[in-house]
Every structure is written in C-alpha cells, then in structure tokens.
Protein backbone atom coordinates (compact mmCIF):
# COMPACT_ATOMS: atom_id res chain seq x y z
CA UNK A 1 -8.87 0.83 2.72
CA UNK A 2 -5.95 2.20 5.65
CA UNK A 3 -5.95 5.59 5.18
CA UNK A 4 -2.61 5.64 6.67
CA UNK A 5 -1.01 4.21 3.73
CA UNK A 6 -2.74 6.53 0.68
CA UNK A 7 -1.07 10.12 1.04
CA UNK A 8 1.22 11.31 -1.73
CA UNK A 9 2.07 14.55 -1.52
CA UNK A 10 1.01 16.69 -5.09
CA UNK A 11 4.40 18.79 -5.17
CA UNK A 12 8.20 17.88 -6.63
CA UNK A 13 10.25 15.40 -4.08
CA UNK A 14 12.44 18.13 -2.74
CA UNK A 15 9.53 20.43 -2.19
CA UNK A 16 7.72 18.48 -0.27
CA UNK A 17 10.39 17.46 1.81
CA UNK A 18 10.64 21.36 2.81
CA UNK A 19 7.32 21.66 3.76
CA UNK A 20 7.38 18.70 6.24
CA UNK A 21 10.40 19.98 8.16
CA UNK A 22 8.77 21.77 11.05
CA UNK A 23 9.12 24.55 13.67
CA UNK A 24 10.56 22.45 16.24
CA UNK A 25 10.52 25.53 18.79
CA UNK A 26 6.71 25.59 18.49
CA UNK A 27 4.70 23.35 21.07
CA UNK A 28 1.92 22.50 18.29
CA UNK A 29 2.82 22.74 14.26
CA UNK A 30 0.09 22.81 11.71
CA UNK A 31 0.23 21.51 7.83
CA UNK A 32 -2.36 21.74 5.33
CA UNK A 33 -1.03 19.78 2.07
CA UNK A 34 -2.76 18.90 -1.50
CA UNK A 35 -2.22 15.27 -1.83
CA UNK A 36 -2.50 12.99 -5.03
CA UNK A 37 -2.10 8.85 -4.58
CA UNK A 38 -3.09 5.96 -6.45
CA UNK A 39 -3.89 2.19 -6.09
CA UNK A 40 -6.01 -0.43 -7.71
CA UNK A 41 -8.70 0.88 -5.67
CA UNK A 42 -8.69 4.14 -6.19
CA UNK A 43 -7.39 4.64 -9.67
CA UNK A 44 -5.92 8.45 -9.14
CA UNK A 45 -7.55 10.40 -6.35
CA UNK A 46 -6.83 13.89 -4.80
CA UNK A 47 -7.43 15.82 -1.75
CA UNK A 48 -6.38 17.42 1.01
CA UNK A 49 -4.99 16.87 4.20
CA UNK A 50 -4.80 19.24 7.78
CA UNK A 51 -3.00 18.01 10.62
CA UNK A 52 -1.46 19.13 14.02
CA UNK A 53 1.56 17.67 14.98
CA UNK A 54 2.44 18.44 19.29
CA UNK A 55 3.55 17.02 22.24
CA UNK A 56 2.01 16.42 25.19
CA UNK A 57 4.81 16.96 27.45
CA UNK A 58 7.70 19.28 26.81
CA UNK A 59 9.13 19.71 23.20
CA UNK A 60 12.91 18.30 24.31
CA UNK A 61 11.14 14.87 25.61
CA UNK A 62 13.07 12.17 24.06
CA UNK A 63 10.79 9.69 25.58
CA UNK A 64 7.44 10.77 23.95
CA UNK A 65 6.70 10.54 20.50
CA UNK A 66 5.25 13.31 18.49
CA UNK A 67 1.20 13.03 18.66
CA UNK A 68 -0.83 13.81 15.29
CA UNK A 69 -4.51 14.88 14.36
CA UNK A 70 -5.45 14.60 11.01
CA UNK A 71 -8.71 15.69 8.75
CA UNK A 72 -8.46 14.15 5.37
CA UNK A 73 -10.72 14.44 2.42
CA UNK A 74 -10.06 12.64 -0.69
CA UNK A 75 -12.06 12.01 -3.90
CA UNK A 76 -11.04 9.42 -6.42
CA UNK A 77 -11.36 9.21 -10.23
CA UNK A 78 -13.51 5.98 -9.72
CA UNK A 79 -16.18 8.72 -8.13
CA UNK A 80 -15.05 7.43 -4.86
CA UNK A 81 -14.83 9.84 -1.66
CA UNK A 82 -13.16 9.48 1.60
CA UNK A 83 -13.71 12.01 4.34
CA UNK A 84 -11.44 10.66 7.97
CA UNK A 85 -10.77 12.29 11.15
CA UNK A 86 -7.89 9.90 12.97
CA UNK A 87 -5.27 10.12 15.35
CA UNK A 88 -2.38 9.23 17.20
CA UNK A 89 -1.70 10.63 20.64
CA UNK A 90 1.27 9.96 22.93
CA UNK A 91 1.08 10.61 26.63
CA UNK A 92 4.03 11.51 28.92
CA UNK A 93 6.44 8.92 28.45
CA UNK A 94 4.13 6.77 26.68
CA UNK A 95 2.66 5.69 29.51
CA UNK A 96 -0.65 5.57 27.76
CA UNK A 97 -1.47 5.96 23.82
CA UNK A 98 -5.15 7.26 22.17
CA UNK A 99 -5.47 6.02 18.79
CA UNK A 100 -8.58 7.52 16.65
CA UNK A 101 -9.63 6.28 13.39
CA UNK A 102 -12.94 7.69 11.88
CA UNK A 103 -14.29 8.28 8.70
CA UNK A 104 -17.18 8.69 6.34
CA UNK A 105 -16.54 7.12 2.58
CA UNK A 106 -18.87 6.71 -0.65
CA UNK A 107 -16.91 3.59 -2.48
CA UNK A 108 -17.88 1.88 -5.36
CA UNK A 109 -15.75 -1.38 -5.62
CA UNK A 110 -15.31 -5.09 -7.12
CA UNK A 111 -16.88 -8.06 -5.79
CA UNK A 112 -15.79 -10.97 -7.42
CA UNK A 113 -17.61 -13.33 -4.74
CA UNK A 114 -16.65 -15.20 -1.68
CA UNK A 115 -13.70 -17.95 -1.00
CA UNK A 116 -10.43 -19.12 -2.50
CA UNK A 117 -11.38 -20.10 -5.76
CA UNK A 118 -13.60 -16.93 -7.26
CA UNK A 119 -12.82 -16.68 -10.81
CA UNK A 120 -10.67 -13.19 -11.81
CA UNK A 121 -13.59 -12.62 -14.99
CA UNK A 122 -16.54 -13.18 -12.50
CA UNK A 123 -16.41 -9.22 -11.21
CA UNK A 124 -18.91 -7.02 -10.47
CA UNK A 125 -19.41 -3.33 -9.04
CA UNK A 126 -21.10 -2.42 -6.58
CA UNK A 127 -21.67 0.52 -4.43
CA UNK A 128 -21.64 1.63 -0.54
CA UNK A 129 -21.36 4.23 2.18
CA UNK A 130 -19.95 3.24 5.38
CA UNK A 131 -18.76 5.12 8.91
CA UNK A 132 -16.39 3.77 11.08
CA UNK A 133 -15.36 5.16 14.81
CA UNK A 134 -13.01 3.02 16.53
CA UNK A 135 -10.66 4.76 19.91
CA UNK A 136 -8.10 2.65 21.15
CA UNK A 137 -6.37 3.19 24.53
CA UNK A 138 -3.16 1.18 25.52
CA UNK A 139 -1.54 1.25 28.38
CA UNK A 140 2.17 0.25 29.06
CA UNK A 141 2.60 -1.79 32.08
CA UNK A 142 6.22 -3.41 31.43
CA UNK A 143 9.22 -2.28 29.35
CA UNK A 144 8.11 -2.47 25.36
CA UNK A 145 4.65 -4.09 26.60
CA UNK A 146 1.19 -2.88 26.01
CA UNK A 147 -2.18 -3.51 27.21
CA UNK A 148 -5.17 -2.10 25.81
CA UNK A 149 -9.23 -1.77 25.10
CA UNK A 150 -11.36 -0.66 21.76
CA UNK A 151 -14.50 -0.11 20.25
CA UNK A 152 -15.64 -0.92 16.92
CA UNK A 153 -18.59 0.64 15.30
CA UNK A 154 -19.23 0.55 11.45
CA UNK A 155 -22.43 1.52 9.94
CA UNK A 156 -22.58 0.25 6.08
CA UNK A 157 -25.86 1.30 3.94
CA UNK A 158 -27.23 2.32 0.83
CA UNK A 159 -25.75 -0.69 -0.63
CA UNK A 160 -26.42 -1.27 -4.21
CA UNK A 161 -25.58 -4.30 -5.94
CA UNK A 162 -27.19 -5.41 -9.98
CA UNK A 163 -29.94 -7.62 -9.64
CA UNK A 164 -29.88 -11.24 -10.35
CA UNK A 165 -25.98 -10.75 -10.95
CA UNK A 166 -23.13 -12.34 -8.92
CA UNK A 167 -23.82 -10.67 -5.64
CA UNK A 168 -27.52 -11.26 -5.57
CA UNK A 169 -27.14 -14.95 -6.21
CA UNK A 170 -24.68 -15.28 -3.09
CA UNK A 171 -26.10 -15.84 0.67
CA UNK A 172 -23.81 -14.05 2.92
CA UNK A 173 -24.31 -11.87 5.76
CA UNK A 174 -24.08 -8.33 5.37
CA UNK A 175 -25.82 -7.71 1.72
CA UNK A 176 -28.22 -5.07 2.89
CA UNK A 177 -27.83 -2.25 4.97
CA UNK A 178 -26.22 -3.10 8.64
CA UNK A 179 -24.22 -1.73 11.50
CA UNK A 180 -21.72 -3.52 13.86
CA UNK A 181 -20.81 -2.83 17.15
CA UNK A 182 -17.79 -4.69 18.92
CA UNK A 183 -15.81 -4.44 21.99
CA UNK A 184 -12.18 -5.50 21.99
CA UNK A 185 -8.58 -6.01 23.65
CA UNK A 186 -5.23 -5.55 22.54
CA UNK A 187 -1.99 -6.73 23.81
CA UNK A 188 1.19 -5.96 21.86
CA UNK A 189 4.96 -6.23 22.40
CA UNK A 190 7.74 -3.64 20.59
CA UNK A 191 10.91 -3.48 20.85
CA UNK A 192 11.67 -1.10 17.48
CA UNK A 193 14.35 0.90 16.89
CA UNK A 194 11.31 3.25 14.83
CA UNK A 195 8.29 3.47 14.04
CA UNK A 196 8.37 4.40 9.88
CA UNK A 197 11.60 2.58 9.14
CA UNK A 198 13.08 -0.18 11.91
CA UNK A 199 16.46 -1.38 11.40
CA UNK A 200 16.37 -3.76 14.16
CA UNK A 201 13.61 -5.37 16.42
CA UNK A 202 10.37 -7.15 16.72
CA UNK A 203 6.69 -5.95 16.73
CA UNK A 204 4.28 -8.71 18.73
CA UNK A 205 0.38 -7.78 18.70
CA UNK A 206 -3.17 -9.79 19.06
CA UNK A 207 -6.22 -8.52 19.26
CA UNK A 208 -9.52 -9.72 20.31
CA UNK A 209 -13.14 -8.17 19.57
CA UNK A 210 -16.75 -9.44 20.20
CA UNK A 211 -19.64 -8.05 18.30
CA UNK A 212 -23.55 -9.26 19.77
CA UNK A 213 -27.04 -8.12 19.33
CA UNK A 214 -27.05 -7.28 22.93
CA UNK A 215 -24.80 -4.26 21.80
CA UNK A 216 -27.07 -2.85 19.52
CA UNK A 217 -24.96 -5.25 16.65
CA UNK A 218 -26.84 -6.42 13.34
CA UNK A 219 -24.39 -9.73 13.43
CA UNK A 220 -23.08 -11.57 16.24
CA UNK A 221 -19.96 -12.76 15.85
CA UNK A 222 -16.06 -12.54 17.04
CA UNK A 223 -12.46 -11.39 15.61
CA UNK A 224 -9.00 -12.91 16.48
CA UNK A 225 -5.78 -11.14 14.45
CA UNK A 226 -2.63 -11.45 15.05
CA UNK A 227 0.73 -9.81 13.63
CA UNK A 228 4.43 -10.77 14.12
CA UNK A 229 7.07 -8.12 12.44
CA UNK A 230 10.91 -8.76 12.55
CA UNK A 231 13.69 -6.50 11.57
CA UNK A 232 17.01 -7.42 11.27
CA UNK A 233 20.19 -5.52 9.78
CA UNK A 234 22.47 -7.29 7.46
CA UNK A 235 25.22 -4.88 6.04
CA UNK A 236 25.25 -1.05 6.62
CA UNK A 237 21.72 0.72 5.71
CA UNK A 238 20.16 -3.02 4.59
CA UNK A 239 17.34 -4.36 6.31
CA UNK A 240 15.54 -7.39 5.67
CA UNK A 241 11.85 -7.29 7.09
CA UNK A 242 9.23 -10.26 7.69
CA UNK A 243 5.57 -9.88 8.74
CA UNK A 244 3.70 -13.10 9.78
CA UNK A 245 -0.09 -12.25 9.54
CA UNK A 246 -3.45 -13.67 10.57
CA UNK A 247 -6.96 -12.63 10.80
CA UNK A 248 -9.78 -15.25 12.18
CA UNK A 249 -13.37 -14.35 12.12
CA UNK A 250 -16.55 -16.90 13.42
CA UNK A 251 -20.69 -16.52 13.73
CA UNK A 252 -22.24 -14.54 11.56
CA UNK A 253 -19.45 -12.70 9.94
CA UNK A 254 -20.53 -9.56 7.81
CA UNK A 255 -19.08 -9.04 4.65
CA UNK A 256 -17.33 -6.10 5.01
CA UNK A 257 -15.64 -7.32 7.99
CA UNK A 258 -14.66 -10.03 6.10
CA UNK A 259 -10.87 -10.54 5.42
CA UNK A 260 -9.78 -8.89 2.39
CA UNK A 261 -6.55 -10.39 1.05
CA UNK A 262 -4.29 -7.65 -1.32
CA UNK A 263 -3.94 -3.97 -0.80
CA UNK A 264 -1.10 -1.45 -0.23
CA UNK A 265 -0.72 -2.83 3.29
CA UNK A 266 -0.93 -6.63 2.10
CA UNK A 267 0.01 -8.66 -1.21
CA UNK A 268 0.83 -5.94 -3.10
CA UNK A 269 -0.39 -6.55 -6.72
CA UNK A 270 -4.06 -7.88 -5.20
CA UNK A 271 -6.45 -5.38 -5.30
CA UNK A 272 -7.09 -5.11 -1.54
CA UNK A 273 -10.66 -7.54 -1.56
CA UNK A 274 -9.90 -9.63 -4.80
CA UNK A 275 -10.40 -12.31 -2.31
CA UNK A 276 -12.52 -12.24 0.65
CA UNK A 277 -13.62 -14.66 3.58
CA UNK A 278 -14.24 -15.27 6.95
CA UNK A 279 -10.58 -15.71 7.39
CA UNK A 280 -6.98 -15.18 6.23
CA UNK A 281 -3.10 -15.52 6.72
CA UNK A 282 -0.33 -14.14 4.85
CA UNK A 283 3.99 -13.73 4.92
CA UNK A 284 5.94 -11.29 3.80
CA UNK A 285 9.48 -10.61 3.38
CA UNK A 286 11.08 -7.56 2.16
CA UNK A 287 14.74 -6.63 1.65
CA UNK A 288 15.35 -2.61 1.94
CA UNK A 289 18.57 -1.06 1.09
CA UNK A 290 19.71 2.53 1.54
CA UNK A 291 21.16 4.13 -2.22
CA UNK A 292 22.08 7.66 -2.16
CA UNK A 293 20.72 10.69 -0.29
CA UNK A 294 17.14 10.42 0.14
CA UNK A 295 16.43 7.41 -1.59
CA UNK A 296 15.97 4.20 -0.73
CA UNK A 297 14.92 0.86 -2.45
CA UNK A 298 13.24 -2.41 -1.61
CA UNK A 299 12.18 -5.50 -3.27
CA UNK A 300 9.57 -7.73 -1.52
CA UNK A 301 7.74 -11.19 -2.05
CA UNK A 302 4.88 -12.70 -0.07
CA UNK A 303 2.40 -15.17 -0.16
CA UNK A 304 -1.27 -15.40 1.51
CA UNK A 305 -4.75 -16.47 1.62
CA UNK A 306 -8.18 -16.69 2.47
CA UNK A 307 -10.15 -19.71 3.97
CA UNK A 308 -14.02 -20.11 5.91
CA UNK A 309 -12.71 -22.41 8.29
CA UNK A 310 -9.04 -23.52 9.14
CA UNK A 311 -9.98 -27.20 7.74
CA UNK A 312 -10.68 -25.19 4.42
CA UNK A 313 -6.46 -23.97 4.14
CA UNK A 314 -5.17 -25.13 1.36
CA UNK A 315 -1.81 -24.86 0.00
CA UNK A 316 -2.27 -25.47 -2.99
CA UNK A 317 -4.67 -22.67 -3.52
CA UNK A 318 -2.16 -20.24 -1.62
CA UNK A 319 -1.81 -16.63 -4.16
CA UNK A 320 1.70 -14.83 -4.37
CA UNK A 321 3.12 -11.62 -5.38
CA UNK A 322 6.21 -9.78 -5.74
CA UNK A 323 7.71 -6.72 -6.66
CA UNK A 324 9.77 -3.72 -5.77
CA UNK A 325 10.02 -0.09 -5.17
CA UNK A 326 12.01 2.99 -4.89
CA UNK A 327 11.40 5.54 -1.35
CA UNK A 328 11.76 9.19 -0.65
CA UNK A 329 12.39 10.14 2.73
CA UNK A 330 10.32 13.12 3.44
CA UNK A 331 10.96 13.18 7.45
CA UNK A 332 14.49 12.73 8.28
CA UNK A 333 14.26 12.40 12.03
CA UNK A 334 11.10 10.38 11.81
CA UNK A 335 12.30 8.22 8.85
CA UNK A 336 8.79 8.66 6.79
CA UNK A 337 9.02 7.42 3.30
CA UNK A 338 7.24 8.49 0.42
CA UNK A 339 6.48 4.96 -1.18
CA UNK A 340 6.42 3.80 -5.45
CA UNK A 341 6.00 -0.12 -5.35
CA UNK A 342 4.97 -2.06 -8.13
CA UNK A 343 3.55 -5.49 -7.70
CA UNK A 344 2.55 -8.61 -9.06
CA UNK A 345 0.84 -11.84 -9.20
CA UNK A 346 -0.27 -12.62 -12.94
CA UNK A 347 -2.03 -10.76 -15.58
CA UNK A 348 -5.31 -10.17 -13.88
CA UNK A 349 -3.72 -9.23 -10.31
CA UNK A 350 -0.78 -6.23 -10.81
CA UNK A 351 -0.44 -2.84 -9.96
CA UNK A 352 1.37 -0.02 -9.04
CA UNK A 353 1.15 2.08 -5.41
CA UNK A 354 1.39 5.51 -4.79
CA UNK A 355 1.90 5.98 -0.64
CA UNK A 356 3.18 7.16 2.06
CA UNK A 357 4.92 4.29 4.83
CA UNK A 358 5.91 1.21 4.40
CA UNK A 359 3.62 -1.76 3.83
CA UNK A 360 4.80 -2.92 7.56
C-alpha cells in the first residue's frame, strides 16, 4: 500500500482547506490532522497524521521546494494498522533530495494466488506484519536530471495463511517468515511544471536494485522498474495525462515483492494485489479538466498486467479499468488535491477511492 496516496482529511472541504494554509513567515510549520480514507484494501480506516513542513534554505527560495516529515498512524475497519515515519527533504536548490519511507503495518489481505489467470472466487485471507526502511538520496548533476542510490530492507513475519487452502498448496518464495535486503540506483529525468498537478512536461525514471544472501537477504534476486509520465495541455485548465509503467523482477522473487497489479496508484477498480507476479506493465491515460473554484474533475482508462517471464505476456489476458472522479484542491500554491475516483473493471473488480494526490 503507498501511504502517500491514503490521507483524507476527517473535516468539511472548506475546513480543511483552512487548516492547510500555513504561516508562511515561520521557517518550520507543524499540522496534526484526524484523517479518514478508504479503498478496497482498507475498507474505512482512521488516524492521525503529524507533520513538519520547512525549508532548508531561506523561506523566499523559489528554487527549493518545501521539505516534509510525517508520522502517520492509521487503523482500518478490516483490523488493519499502519504506523509510517517518511519523508521528503529538499536541499538548497535541489541540489540533492532525502527521501524516507518507513513503516510498521499489521495487514490482513486477499490472496487469490499467483499469475494472470487466478480465478476472482478462488480468494483467501491471510495475515502479516511487515517493516520497511528504504532512504533515497539523488543528486542533480544536469538541468531536470537526477542521479541517485537506495536501500531496501523489508522484514515480513508472523505470516498466517489456512492450512491445506489456496496458499498452502502454492510453491512460491516468501510463504514463511523472511527479510530482504537490496541495494539500488535511480536515475530520473523531470521537466514538470509541478509536482501534485502538471500541466505540461515529462517525468523519466528507472531504477535498479539487487537483493543477495551476501547482504544478510533471505532471497536473492534483482528489480528493474521503469516509469514514463507525460503532460500535455489541450484547452485552458485541461490536461490530458499518460503514464507508461513497468516493473521486472528475476531469481528468487519473494512474494511480497512481487508485482501487485490494481490499487489507488494503479488500475483503479483492482484491488491493489488481485493479481500478482514476478512481473508487470501497465498504461494509463487520464483527461483532467478544471470546473469551478476548487474543483476539478477527471475521467481515466488504463489497461495492465502481470506475467513470470516476458515470453508469458499475453494480450489477450491484458485486464482494464476505467472510471472518473471529482478533486478538491486543498493547497492552492502547491496544487494538492483531495481525490474521489470511482473505478471499474467488471463485477468482481470495482471500487471507490478516498485520497489525497493524483494516481500519477
């Protein structure tokens, strides 16, 4: 689950909106919120969030993006519980940026097996705790390019799955308790006119990460993913939007590091998982349109799937969804949307999304 997608703020539109304007004659600005979301995952779930919004150089620095540290705790009517530190630091002139995700989570899910074809009736819950730290430093070295290194370390146990049911009778790595460590590098390209909402430009990254026994890994085995965003105006305050996405995994590839097709930040109307596999690729296109004051709309389409091996794609067995949604803009100057999509596939694969951002 990206935590970055999953905050809805528990108050009326407009109220919110006055509690994120901030002190801009303060060097550092702190929030503490209730929040309420939901997704297919989640179901409703609560919480609430801290943060500390600064800058590292001086407060009039057009150059340098507003840093943010978060503490989130959230708890979910599906007895779920998420508890994350994460965030996003810009140095002077954005020289250099420190990204932070870490968290702690109890999350019972759906398994509904491995591949392209698992059946939408053949699901099955099952249970796990997991922590994840992974820091991420980039460094610019040209105009709108970025360099960078990470670490990946997840530690997944207590995992509890029903005997003799559909998970037992699968062989696939990562069914009892595990941890992964991984080394990786970045390299993106961004030429966007903003971060939340772009009305014009591209977004290039790849990223590559090893994971070995000879760092203290459970599973050896390597990740390739790679992301391709365009943003192009069409009439005043319309915006169409395309993301080109694919994630490639080989060796012995645990199953939560699998790639999990759906999800706020993927085909919306999948719940983020229904399929998983070594590998996956998926396109979407969206269409936003400014209405009236605050609030926005967008209507969206994409297609997507999973495969082992890239001589296992088949297009024929490619899943779809569509849908719309209506925004709130709840930081002018940093054009942050609240987010109400609904999407969907067929009977078994639909849902509504509760968020804050945009899928991409």
């Amino acid at each position: 689950m990206q935590l970055k997608f999953i905050i809805l703020i528990l108050c009326f539109p407009v109220c919110v909106y006055s509690q994120f304007r901030i002190d801009t004659a303060k060097r550092v600005n702190y929030l503490a919120i209730p929040i309420l979301f939901r997704t297919p995952e989640t179901g409703w779930a609560y919480g609430l969030s801290a943060s500390a919004n600064f800058k590292t150089s001086h407060k009039n620095d057009t150059l340098t993006r507003t840093s943010v540290i978060t503490l989130l705790g959230i708890f979910s009517q599906r007895e779920q519980n998420i508890q994350a530190l994460d965030a996003t630091i810009y140095f002077p002139k954005e020289k250099y940026i420190f990204y932070l995700n870490s968290s702690h989570s109890y999350f019972p899910d759906n398994f509904w097996g491995i591949g392209q074809y698992s059946k939408n009736t053949d699901v099955e819950r099952y249970v796990f705790e997991q922590v994840v730290i992974t820091p991420h430093l980039k460094r610019k070295f040209f105009k709108h390019n970025f360099f960078g290194l990470l670490a990946d370390y997840q530690n997944i146990f207590k995992i509890q799955y029903r005997e003799e049911g559909l998970m037992d009778s699968l062989s696939f790595y990562g069914k009892s308790n595990y941890n992964i460590l991984g080394l990786g590098v970045t390299a993106s390209y961004d030429t966007r006119n903003s971060t939340f909402w772009p009305t014009k430009g591209i977004f290039l990254q790849a990223q590559f990460s090893t994971y070995n026994r000879k760092l203290a890994s459970t599973y050896s085995f390597n990740k390739w993913a790679a992301e391709v965003r365009l943003f192009q105006k069409t009439f005043t305050n319309q915006v169409i939007a395309c993301q080109l996405y694919n994630y490639f995994t080989f060796g012995e590839t645990p199953y939560r590091s699998m790639a999990a097709l759906g999800g706020a930040g993927n085909l919306r109307g999948f719940y983020q998982g229904r399929f998983r596999d070594n590998s996956m690729y998926s396109a979407i296109v969206e269409y936003r349109a400014h209405i009236f004051w605050k609030i926005s709309a967008c209507v969206f389409g994409g297609v997507g799937d999973v495969y082992k091996t890239p001589d296992h794609i088949n297009v024929s067995s490619m899943k779809s969804s569509f849908g719309g949604g209506l925004r709130l803009t709840i930081l002018e100057k940093d054009k942050l949307n609240l987010r109400v999509d609904y999407g969907y596939s067929d009977a078994y694969n639909q849902g509504f999304y509760f968020t804050v951002g945009e899928c991409f």
